[in-house]
C-alpha atoms as a PDB file:
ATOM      1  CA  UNK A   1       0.000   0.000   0.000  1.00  0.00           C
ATOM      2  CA  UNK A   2       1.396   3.348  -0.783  1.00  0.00           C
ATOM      3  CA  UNK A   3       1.063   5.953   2.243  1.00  0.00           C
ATOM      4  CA  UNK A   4      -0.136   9.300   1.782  1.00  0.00           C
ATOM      5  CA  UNK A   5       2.972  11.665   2.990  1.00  0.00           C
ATOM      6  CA  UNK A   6       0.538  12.614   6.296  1.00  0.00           C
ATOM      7  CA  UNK A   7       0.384   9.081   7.317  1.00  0.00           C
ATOM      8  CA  UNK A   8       1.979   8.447  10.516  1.00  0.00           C
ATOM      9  CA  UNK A   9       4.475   5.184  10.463  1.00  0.00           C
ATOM     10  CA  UNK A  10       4.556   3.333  13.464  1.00  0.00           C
ATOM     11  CA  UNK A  11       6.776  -0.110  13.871  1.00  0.00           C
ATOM     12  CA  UNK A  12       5.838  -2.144  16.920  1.00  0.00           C
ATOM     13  CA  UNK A  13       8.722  -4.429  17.814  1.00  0.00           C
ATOM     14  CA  UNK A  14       8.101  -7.525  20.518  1.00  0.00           C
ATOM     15  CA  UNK A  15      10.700  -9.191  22.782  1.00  0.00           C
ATOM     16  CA  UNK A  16      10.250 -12.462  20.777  1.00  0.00           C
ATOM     17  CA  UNK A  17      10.996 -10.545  17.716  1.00  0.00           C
ATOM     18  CA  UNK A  18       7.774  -9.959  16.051  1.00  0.00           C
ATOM     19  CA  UNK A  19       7.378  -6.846  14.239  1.00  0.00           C
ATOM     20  CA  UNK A  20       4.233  -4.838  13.080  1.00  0.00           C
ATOM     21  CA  UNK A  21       4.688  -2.198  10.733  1.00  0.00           C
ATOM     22  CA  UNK A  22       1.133   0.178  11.157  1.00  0.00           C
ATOM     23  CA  UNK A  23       0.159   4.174  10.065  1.00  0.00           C
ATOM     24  CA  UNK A  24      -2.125   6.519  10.970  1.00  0.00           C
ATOM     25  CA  UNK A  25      -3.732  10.068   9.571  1.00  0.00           C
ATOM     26  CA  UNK A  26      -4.267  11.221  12.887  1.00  0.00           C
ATOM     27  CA  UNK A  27      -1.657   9.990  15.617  1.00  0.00           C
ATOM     28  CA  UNK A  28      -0.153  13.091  17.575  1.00  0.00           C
ATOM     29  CA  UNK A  29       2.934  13.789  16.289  1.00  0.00           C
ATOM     30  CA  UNK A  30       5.215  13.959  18.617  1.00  0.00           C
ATOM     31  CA  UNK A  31       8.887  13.505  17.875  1.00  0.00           C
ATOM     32  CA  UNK A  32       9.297  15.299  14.023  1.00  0.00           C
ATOM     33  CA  UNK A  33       7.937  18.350  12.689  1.00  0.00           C
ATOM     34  CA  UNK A  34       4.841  19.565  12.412  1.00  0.00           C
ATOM     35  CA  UNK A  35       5.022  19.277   8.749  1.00  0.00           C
ATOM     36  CA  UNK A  36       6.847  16.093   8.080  1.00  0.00           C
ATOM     37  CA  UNK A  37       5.262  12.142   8.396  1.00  0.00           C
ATOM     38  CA  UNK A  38       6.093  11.144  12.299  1.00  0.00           C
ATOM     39  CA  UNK A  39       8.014   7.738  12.143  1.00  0.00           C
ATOM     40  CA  UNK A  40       8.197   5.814  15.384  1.00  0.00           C
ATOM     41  CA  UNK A  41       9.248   2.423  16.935  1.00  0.00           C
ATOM     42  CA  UNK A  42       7.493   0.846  20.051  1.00  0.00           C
ATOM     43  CA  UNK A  43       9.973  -1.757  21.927  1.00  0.00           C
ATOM     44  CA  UNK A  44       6.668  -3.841  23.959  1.00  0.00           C
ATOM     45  CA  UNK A  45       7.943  -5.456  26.974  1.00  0.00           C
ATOM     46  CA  UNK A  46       5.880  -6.777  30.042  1.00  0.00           C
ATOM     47  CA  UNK A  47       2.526  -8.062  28.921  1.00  0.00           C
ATOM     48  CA  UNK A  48      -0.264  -5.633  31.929  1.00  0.00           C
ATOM     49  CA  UNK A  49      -3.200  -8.250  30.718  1.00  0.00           C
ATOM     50  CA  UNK A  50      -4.229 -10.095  27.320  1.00  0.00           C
ATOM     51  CA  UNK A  51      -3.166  -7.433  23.932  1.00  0.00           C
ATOM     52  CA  UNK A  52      -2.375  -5.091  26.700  1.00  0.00           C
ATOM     53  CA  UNK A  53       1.799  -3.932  26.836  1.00  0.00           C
ATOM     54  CA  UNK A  54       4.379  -1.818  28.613  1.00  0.00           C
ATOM     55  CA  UNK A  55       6.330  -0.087  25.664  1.00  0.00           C
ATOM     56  CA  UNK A  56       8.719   2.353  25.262  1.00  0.00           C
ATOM     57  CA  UNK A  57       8.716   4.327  22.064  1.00  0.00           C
ATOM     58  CA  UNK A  58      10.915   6.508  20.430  1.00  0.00           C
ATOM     59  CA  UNK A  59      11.523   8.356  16.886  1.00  0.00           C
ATOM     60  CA  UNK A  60      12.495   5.354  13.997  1.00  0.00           C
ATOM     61  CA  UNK A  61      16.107   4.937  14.232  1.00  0.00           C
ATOM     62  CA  UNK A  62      16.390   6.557  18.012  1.00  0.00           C
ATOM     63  CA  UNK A  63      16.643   5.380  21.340  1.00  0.00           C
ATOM     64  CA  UNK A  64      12.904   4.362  22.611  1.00  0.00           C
ATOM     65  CA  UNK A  65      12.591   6.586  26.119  1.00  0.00           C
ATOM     66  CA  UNK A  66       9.164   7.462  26.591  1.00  0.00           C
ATOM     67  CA  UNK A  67       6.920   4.968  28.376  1.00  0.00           C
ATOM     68  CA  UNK A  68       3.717   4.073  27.108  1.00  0.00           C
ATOM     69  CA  UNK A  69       1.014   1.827  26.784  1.00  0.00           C
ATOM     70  CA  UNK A  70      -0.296   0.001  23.682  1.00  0.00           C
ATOM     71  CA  UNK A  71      -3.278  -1.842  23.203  1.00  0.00           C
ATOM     72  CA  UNK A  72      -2.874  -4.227  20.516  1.00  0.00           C
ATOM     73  CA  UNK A  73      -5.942  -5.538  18.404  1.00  0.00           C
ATOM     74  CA  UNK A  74      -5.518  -8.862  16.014  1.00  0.00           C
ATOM     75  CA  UNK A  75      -8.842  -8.844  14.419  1.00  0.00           C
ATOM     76  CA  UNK A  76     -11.961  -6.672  13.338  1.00  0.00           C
ATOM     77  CA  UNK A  77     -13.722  -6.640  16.402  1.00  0.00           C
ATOM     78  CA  UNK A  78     -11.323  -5.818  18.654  1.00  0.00           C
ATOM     79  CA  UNK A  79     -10.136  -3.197  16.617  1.00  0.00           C
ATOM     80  CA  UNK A  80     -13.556  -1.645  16.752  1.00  0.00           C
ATOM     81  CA  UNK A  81     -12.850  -1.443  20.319  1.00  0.00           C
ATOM     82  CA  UNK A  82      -9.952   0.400  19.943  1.00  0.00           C
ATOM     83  CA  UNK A  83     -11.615   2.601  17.400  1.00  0.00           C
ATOM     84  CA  UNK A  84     -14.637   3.294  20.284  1.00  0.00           C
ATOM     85  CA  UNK A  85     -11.893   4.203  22.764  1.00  0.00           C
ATOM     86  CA  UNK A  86      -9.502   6.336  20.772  1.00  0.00           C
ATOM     87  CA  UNK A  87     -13.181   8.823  19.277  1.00  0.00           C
ATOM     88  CA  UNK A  88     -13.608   9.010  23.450  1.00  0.00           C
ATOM     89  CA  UNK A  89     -10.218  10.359  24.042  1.00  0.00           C
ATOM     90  CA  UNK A  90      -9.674  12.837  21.163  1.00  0.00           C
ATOM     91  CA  UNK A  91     -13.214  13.777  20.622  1.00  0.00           C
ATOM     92  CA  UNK A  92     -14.752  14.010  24.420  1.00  0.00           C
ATOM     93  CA  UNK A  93     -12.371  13.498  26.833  1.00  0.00           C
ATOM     94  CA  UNK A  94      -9.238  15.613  24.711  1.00  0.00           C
ATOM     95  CA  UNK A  95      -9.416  18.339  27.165  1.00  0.00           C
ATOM     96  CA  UNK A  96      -8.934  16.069  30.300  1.00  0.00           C
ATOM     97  CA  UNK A  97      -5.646  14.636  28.558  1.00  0.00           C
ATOM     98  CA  UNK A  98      -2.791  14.460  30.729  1.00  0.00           C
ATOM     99  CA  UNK A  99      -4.373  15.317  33.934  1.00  0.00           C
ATOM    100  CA  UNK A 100      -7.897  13.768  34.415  1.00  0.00           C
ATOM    101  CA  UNK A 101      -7.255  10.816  31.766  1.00  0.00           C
ATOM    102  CA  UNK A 102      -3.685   9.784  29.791  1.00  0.00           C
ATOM    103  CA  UNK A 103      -2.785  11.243  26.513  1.00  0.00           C
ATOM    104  CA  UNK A 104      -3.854   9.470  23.698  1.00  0.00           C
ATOM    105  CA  UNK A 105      -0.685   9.214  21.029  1.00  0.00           C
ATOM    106  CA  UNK A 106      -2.748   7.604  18.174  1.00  0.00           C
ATOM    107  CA  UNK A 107      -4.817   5.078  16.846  1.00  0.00           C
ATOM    108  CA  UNK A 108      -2.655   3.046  14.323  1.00  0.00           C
ATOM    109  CA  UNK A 109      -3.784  -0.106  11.904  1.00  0.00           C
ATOM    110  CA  UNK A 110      -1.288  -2.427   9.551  1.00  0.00           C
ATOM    111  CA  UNK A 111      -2.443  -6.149   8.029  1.00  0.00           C
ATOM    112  CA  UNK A 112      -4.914  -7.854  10.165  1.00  0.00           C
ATOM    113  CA  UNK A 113      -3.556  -5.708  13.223  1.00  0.00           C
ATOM    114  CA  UNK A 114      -4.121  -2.519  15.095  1.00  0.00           C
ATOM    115  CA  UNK A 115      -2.970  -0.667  18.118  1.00  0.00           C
ATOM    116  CA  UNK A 116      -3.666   2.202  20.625  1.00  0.00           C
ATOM    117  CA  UNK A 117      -0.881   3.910  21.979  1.00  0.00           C
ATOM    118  CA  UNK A 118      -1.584   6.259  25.245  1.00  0.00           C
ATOM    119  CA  UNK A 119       0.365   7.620  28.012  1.00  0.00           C
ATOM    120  CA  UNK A 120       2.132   5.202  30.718  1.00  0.00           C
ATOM    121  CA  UNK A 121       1.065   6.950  34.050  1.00  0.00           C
ATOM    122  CA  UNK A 122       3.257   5.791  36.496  1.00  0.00           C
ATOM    123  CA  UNK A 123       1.573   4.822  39.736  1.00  0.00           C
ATOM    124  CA  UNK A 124       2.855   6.385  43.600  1.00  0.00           C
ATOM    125  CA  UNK A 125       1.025   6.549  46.822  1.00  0.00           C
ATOM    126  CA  UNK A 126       2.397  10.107  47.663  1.00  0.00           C
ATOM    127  CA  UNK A 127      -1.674  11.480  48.148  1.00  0.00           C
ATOM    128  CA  UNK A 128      -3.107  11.511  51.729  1.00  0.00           C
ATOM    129  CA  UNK A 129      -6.308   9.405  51.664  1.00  0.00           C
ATOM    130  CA  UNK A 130      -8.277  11.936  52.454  1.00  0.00           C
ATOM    131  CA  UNK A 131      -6.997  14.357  49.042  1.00  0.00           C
ATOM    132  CA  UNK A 132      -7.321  11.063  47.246  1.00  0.00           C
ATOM    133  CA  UNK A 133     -10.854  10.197  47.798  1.00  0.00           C
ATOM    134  CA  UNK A 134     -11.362  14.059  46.548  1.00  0.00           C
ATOM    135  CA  UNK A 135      -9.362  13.525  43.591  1.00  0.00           C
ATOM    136  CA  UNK A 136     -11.215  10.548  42.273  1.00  0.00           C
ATOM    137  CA  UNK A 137     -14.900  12.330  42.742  1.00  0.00           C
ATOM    138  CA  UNK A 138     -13.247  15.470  40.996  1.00  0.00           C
ATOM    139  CA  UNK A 139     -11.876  13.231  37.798  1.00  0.00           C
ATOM    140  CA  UNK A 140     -15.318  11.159  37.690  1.00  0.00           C
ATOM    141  CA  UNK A 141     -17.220  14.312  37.397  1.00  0.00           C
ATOM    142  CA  UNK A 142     -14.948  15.911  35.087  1.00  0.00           C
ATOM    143  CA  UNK A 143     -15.446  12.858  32.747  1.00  0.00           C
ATOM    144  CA  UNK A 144     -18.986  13.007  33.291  1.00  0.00           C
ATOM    145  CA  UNK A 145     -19.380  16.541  32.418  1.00  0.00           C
ATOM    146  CA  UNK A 146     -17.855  15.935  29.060  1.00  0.00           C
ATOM    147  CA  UNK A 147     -21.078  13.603  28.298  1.00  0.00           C
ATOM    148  CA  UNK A 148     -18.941  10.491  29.156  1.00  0.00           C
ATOM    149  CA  UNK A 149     -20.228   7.374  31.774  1.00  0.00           C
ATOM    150  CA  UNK A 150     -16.691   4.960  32.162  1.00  0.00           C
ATOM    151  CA  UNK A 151     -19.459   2.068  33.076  1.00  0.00           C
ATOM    152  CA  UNK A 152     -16.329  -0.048  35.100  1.00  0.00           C
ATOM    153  CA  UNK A 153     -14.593   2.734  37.013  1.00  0.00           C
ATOM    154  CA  UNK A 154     -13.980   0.977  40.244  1.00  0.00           C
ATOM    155  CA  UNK A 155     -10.644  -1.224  39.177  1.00  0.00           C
ATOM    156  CA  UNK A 156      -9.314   1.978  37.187  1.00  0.00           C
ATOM    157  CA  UNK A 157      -7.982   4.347  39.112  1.00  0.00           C
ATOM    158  CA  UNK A 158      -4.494   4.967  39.083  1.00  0.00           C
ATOM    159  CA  UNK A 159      -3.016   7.166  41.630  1.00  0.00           C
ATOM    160  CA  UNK A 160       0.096   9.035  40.443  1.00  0.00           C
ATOM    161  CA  UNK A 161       2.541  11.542  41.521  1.00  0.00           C
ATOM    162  CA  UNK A 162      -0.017  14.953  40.674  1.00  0.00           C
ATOM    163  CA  UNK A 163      -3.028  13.241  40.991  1.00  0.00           C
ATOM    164  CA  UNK A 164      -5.259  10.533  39.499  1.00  0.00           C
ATOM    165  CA  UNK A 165      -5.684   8.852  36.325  1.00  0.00           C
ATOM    166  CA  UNK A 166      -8.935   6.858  35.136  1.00  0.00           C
ATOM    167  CA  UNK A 167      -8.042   4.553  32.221  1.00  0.00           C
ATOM    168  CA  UNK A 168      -9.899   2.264  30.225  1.00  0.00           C
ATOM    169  CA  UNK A 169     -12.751   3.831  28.024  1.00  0.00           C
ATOM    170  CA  UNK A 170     -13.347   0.303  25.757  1.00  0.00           C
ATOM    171  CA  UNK A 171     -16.802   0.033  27.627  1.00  0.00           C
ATOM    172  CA  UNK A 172     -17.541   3.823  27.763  1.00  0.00           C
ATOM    173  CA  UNK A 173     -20.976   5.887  26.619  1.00  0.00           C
ATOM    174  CA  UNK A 174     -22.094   8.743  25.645  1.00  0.00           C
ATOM    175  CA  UNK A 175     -23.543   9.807  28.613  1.00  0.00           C
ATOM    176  CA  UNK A 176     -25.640  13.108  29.490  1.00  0.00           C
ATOM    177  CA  UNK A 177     -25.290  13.232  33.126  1.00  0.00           C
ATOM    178  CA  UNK A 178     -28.602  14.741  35.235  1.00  0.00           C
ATOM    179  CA  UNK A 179     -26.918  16.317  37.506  1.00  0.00           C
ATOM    180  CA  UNK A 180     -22.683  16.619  37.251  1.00  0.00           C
ATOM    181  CA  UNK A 181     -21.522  17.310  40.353  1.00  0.00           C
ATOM    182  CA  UNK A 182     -21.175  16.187  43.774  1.00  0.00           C
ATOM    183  CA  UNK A 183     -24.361  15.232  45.915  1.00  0.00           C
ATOM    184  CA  UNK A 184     -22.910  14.153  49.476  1.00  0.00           C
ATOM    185  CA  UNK A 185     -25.613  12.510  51.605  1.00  0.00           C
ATOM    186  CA  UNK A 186     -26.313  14.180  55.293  1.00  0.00           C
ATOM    187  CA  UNK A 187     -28.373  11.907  56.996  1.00  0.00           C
ATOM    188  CA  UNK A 188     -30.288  14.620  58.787  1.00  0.00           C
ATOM    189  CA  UNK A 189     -32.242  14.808  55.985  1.00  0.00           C
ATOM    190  CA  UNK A 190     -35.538  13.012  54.536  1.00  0.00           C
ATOM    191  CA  UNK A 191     -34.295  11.207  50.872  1.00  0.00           C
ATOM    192  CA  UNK A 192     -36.539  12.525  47.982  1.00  0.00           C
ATOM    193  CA  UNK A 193     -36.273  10.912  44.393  1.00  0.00           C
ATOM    194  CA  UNK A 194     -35.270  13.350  41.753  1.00  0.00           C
ATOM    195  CA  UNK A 195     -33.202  12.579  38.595  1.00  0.00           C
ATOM    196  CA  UNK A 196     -29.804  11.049  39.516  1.00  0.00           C
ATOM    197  CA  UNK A 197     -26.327   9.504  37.758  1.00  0.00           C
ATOM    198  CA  UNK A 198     -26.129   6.349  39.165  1.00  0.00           C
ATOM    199  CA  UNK A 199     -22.581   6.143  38.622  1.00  0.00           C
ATOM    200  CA  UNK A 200     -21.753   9.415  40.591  1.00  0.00           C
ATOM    201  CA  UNK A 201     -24.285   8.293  43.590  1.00  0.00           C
ATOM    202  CA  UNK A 202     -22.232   4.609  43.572  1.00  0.00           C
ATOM    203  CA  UNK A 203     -19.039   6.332  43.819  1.00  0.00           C
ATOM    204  CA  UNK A 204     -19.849   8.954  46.031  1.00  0.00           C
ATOM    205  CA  UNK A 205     -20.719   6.477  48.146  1.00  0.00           C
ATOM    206  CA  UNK A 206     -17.218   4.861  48.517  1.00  0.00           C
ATOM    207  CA  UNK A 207     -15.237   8.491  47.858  1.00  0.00           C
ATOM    208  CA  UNK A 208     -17.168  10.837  49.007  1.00  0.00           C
ATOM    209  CA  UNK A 209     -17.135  12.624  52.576  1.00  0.00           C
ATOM    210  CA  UNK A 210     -20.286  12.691  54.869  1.00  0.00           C
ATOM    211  CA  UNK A 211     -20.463  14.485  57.995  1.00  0.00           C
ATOM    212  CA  UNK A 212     -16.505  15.187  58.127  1.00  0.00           C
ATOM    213  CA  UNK A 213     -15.346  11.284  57.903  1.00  0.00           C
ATOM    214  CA  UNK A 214     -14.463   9.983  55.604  1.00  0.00           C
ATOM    215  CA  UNK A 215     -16.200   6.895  53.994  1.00  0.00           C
ATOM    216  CA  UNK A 216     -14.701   3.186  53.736  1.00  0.00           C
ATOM    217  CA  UNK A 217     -13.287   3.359  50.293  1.00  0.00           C
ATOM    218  CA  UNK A 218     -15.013   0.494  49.034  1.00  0.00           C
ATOM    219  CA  UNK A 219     -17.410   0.720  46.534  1.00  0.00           C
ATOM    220  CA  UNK A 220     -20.922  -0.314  47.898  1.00  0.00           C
ATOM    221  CA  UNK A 221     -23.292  -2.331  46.300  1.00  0.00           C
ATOM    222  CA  UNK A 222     -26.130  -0.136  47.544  1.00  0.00           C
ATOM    223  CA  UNK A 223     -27.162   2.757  45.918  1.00  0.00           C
ATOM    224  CA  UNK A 224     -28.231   5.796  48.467  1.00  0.00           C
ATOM    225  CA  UNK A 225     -31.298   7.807  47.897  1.00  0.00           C
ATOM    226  CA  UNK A 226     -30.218  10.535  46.263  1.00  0.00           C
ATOM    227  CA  UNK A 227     -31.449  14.366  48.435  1.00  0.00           C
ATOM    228  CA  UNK A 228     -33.229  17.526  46.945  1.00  0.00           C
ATOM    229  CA  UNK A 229     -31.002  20.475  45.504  1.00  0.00           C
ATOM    230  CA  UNK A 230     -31.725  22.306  48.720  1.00  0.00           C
ATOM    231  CA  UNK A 231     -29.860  19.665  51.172  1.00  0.00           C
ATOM    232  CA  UNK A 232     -26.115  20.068  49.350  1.00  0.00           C
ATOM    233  CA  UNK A 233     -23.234  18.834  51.988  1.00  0.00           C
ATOM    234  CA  UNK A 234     -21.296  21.752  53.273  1.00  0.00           C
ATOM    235  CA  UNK A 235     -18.348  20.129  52.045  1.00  0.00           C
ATOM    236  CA  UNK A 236     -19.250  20.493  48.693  1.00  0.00           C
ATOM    237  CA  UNK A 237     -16.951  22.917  48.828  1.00  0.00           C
ATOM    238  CA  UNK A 238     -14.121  20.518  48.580  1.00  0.00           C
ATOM    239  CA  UNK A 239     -15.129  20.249  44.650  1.00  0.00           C
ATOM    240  CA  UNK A 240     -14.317  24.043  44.001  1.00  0.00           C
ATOM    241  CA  UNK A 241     -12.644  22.617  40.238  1.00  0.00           C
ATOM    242  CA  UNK A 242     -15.783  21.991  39.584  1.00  0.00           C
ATOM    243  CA  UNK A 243     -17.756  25.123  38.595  1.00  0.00           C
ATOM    244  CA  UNK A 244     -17.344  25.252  34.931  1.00  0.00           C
ATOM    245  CA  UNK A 245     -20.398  24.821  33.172  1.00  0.00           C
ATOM    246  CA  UNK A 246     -21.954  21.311  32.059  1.00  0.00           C
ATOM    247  CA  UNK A 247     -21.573  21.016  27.944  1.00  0.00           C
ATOM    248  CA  UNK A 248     -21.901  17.530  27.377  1.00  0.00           C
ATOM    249  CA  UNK A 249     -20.237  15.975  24.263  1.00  0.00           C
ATOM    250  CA  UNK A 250     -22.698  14.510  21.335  1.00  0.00           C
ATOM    251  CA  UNK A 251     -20.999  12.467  18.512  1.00  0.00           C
END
C-alpha cells in the first residue's frame, strides 16, 4: 500500500521478535515536525493483561525513552474497540488529557492488526487518603461533564505523583449526566427521588465525605437515595474545580 505523505508510520517491535509495521492520519505527532510524516518504533515489553503492553517508544532509528502503553488488536472486532476508545479520548475526553485521563498518542492499523498507543502513568502513593478520595470524585465528574459514563470505574484508578488517572474507556458511553456534580448525603435529611447519575451516587458512596469522615473506600453495592437540591453537603466545597459549566459531548 502506498502511504499518503501525512500518514503516521509506526513499527511495533516484541521481545520475541515480532514486528508490526502500522500508520495513521491522525496519531499526535510527537517527535518530528509539524510538517513532516512522524516515524516511530514501540519496543513492547511486560505483557499488563491479554493485547495489553508496557512499551517504550521513540523516533524510527532513536533510542525508545518514553513509556507508554499500547493496546494491541488482532482482528476486526477488537479493533472496533480500539476505534470506540480512541473517538472518546480525542473527541470528548481531549481536554482532560494528561491530567484527568492519559494522553492518547494515536490510533494506528497495519495487516490484520491494530494498536492504541496512550500515556504510561506511572503509579505512587504520595496522596493523603483523604486528598485522594477528593481527587477521584473530581476526575469522575470531570469525565462526566464531558457527556462520558466509564461504566467499570472501580478497578481503574491509578493514583500518580499529581493526581489521578482513570483509564480504560473500551466500555464507555455517551452519557448526558442529570446532575454533574457532587451530591454528598447528610443523613439529617428526609431522601426525595429526583433525577440522579447512578454512577456518581455509587461512587460517592465509597469516595465521598459525609459528615466530616471519611467513607470506607469500598465501593458499595447499595445505591443511596439521592437528596433535593436544597440539602447540598457543606463540604461540597471541597469540589471548588468543579464550577465550569456542564456542555456535554454529542458524537
Amino acid at each position: 500500500m502506498s502511504l499518503s505523505s501525512s500518514a503516521s508510520i509506526i513499527e511495533i517491535i516484541f521481545d520475541g521478535g515480532q514486528v508490526f509495521r502500522m500508520w495513521s492520519w491522525s496519531a499526535v505527532n510527537r517527535f518530528n515536525g509539524p510538517d513532516t510524516p512522524l516515524q516511530s518504533t514501540i519496543h513492547c515489553g511486560e505483557a499488563l493483561r491479554q493485547r495489553v503492553f508496557r512499551a517504550s517508544m521513540g523516533p524510527y532509528g532513536g533510542q525508545p525513552t518514553t513509556p507508554v502503553i499500547v493496546k494491541m488488536a488482532f482482528n476486526d472486532k477488537e479493533f472496533s474497540l480500539l476505534q470506540w476508545e480512541e473517538k472518546v479520548y480525542n473527541q470528548s475526553l481531549s481536554r482532560l488529557q494528561g491530567t484527568v485521563v492519559p494522553r492518547c498518542y494515536g490510533l494506528y492499523h497495519g495487516r490484520n492488526t491494530g494498536c492504541l498507543v496512550l500515556e504510561h502513568c506511572a503509579t505512587a502513593n504520595n496522596i493523603m487518603h483523604a486528598e485522594y478520595c477528593r481527587k477521584v470524585m473530581v476526575a469522575i465528574i470531570e469525565i462526566h461533564k464531558a457527556g462520558i459514563i466509564h461504566g467499570n470505574v472501580r478497578s481503574h484508578i491509578l493514583s500518580t505523583h499529581d493526581g489521578v488517572r482513570i483509564i480504560d474507556f473500551a466500555k464507555a458511553k455517551v452519557h448526558e449526566c442529570p446532575n454533574a456534580k457532587p451530591r454528598l448525603m447528610d443523613p439529617r435529611c428526609a431522601p426525595e427521588r429526583e433525577a440522579q447519575c447512578n454512577e456518581l451516587m455509587i461512587l460517592e458512596n465509597g469516595y465521598g465525605l459525609a459528615d466530616g469522615q471519611h467513607l470506607d473506600g469500598m465501593l458499595q453495592t447499595t445505591m443511596p437515595s439521592p437528596l433535593p437540591a436544597v440539602h447540598m453537603h457543606p463540604h461540597q466545597s471541597q469540589y471548588a474545580e468543579l464550577k465550569r459549566p456542564h456542555r456535554p459531548v454529542r458524537f
